[in-house]
N, C-alpha and C. Protein backbone atom coordinates (compact mmCIF):
# COMPACT_ATOMS: atom_id res chain seq x y z
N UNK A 1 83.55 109.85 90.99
CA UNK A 1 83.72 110.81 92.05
C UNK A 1 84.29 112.11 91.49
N UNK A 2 83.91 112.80 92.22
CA UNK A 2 84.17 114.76 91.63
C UNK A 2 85.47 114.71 91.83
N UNK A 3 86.65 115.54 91.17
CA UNK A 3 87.99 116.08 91.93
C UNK A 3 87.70 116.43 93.49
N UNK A 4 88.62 116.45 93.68
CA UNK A 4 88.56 117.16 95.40
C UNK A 4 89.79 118.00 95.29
N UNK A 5 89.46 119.30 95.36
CA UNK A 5 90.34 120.60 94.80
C UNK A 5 90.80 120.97 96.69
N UNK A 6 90.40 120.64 97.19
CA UNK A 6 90.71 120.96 98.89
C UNK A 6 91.60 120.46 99.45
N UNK A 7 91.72 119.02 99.08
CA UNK A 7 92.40 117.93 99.90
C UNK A 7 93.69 118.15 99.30
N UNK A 8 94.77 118.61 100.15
CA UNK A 8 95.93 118.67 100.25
C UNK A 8 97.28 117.73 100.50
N UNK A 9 98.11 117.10 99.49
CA UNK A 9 99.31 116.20 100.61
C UNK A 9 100.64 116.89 100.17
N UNK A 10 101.72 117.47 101.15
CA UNK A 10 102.45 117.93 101.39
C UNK A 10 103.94 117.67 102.29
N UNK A 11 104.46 116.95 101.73
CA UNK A 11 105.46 116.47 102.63
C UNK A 11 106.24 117.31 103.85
N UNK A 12 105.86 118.72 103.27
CA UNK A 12 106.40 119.58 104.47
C UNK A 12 105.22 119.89 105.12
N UNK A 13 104.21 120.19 105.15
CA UNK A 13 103.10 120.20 106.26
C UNK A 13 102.31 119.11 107.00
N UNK A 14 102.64 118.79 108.01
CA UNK A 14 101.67 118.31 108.97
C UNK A 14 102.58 116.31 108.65
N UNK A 15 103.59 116.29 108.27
CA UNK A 15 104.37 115.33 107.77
C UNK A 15 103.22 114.31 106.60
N UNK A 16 103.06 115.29 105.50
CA UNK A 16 102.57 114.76 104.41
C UNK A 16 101.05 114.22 104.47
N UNK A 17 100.27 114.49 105.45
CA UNK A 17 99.10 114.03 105.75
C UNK A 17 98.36 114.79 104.85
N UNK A 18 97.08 114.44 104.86
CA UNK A 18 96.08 115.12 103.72
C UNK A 18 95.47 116.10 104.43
N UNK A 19 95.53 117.54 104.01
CA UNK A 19 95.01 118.72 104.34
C UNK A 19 94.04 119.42 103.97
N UNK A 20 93.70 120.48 104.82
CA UNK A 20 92.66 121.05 103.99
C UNK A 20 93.19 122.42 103.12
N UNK A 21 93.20 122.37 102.15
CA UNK A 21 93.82 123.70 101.31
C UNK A 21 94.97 124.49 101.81
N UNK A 22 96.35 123.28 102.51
CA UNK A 22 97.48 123.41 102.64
C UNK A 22 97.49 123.67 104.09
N UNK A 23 96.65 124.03 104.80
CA UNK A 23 96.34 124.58 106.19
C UNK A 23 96.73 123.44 107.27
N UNK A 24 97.14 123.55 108.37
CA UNK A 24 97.86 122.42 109.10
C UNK A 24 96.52 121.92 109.88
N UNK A 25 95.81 121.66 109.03
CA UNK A 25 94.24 121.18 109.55
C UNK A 25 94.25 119.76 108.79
N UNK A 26 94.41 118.56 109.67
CA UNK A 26 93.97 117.32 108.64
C UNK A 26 93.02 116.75 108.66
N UNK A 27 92.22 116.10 107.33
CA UNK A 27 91.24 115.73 107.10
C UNK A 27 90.88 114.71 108.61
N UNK A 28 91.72 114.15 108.65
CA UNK A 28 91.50 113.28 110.09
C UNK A 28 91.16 113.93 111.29
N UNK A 29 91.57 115.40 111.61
CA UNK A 29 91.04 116.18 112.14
C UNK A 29 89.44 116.40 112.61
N UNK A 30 89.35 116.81 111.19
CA UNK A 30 87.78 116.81 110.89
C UNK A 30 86.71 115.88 111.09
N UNK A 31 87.11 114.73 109.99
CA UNK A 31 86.89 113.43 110.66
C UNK A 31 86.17 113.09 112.18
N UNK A 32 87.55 113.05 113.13
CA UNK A 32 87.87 113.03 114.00
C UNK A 32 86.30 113.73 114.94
N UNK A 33 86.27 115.03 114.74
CA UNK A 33 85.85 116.21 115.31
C UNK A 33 84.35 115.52 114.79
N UNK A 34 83.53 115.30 113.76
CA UNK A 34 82.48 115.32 113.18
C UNK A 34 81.88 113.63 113.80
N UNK A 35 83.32 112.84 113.89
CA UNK A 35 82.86 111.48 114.80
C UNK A 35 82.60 111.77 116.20
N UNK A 36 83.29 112.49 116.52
CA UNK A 36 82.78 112.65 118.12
C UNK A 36 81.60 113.91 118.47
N UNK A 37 81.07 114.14 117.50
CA UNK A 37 79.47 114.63 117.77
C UNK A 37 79.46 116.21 117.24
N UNK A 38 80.44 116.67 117.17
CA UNK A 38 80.72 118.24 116.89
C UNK A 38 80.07 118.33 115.47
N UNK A 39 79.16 119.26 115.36
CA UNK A 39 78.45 119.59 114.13
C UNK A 39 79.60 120.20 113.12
N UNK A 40 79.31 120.82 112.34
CA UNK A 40 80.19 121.72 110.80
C UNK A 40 80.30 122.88 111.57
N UNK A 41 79.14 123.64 112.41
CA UNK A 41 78.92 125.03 112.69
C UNK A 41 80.24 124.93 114.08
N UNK A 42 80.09 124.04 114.85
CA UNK A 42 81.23 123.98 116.07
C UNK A 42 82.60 123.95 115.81
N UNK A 43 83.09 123.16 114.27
CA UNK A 43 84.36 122.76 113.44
C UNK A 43 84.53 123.98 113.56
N UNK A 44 83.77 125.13 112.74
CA UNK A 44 84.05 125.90 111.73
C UNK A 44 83.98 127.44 112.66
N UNK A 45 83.69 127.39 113.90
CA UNK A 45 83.58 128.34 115.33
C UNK A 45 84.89 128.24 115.62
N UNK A 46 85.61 126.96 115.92
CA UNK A 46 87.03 126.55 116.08
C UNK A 46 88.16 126.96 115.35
N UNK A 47 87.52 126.90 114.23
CA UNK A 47 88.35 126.88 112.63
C UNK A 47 87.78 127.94 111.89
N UNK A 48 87.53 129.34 112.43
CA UNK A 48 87.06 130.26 111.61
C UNK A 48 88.02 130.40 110.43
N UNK A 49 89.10 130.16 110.20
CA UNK A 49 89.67 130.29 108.51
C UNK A 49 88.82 129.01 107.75
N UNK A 50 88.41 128.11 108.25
CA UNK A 50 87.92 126.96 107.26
C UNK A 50 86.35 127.24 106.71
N UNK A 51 86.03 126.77 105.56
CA UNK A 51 84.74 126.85 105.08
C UNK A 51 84.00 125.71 105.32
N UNK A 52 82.75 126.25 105.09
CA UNK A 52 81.98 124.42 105.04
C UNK A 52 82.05 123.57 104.18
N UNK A 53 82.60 124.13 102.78
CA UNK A 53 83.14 122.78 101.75
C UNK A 53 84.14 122.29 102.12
N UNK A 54 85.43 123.01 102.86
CA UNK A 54 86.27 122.00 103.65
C UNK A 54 85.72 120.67 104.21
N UNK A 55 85.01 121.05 104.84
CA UNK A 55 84.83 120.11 106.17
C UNK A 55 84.03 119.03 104.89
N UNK A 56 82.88 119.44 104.15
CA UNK A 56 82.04 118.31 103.60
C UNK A 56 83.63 117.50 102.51
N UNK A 57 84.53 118.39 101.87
CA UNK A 57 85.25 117.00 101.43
C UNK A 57 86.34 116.70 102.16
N UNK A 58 86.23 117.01 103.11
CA UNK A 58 86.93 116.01 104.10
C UNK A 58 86.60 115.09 103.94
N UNK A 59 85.29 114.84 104.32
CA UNK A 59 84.21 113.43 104.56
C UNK A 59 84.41 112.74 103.85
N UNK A 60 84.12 113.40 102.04
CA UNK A 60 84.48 113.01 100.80
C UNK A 60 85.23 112.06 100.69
N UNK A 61 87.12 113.07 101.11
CA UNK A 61 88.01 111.85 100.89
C UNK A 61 88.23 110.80 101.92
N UNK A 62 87.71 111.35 103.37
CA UNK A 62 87.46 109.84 103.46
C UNK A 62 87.05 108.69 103.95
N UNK A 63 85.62 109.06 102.89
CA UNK A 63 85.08 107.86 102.25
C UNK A 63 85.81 107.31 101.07
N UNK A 64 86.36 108.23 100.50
CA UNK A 64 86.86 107.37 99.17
C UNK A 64 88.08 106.54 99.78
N UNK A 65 88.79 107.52 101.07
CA UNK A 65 89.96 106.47 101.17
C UNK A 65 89.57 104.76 101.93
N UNK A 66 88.38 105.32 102.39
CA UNK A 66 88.20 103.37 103.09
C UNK A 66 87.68 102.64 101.99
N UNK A 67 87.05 103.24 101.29
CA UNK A 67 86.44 102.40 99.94
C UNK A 67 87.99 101.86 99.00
N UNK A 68 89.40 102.05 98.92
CA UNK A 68 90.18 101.96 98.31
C UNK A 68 90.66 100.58 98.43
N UNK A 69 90.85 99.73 97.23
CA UNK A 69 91.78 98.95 97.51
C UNK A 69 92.68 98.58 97.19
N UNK A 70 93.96 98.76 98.69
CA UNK A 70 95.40 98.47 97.57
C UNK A 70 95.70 96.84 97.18
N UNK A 71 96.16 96.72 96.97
CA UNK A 71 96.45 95.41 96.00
C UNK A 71 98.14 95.17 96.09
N UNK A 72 98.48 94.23 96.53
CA UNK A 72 100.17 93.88 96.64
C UNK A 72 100.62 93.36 95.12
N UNK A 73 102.03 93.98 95.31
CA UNK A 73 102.26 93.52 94.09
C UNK A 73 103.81 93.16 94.54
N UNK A 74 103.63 91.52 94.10
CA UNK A 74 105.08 91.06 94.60
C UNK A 74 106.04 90.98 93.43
N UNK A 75 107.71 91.67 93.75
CA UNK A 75 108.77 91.18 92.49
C UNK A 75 109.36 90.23 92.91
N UNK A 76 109.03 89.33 91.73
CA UNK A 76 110.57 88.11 92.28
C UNK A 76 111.97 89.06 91.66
């Protein structure tokens, strides 16, 4: 998978959620917005500071984040 130079985490914005290029816009946002039927052009009417590579690695990360798997790791 490519870097993702967009995706933002920040403990002082948006309480550390993943952003788009620091902007109090979260990928879940987008997400969000693109699951319930809203095209890129409607996001981005809403969100005139955002670009359309925002929004596509949004998607990006996440897909990569459901594809992830954490793994427990127990200390005795």
């Amino acid at each position: 998978m490519k870097q993702l130079t967009r995706i933002t985490l920040n403990p002082e914005v948006m309480g550390g959620k993943p952003c788009i290029r620091g902007l109090r816009v979260t990928v879940g946002t987008i997400v969000g917005l693109m699951a319930s039927g809203h095209s890129p052009s409607d996001i981005l009417q809403a969100y005139p500071y955002l670009e359309e590579a925002d929004i596509y690695e949004a998607l990006a990360y996440a897909a990569w984040r459901v594809e992830e798997v954490e793994i427990l790791i127990k200390i005795a």
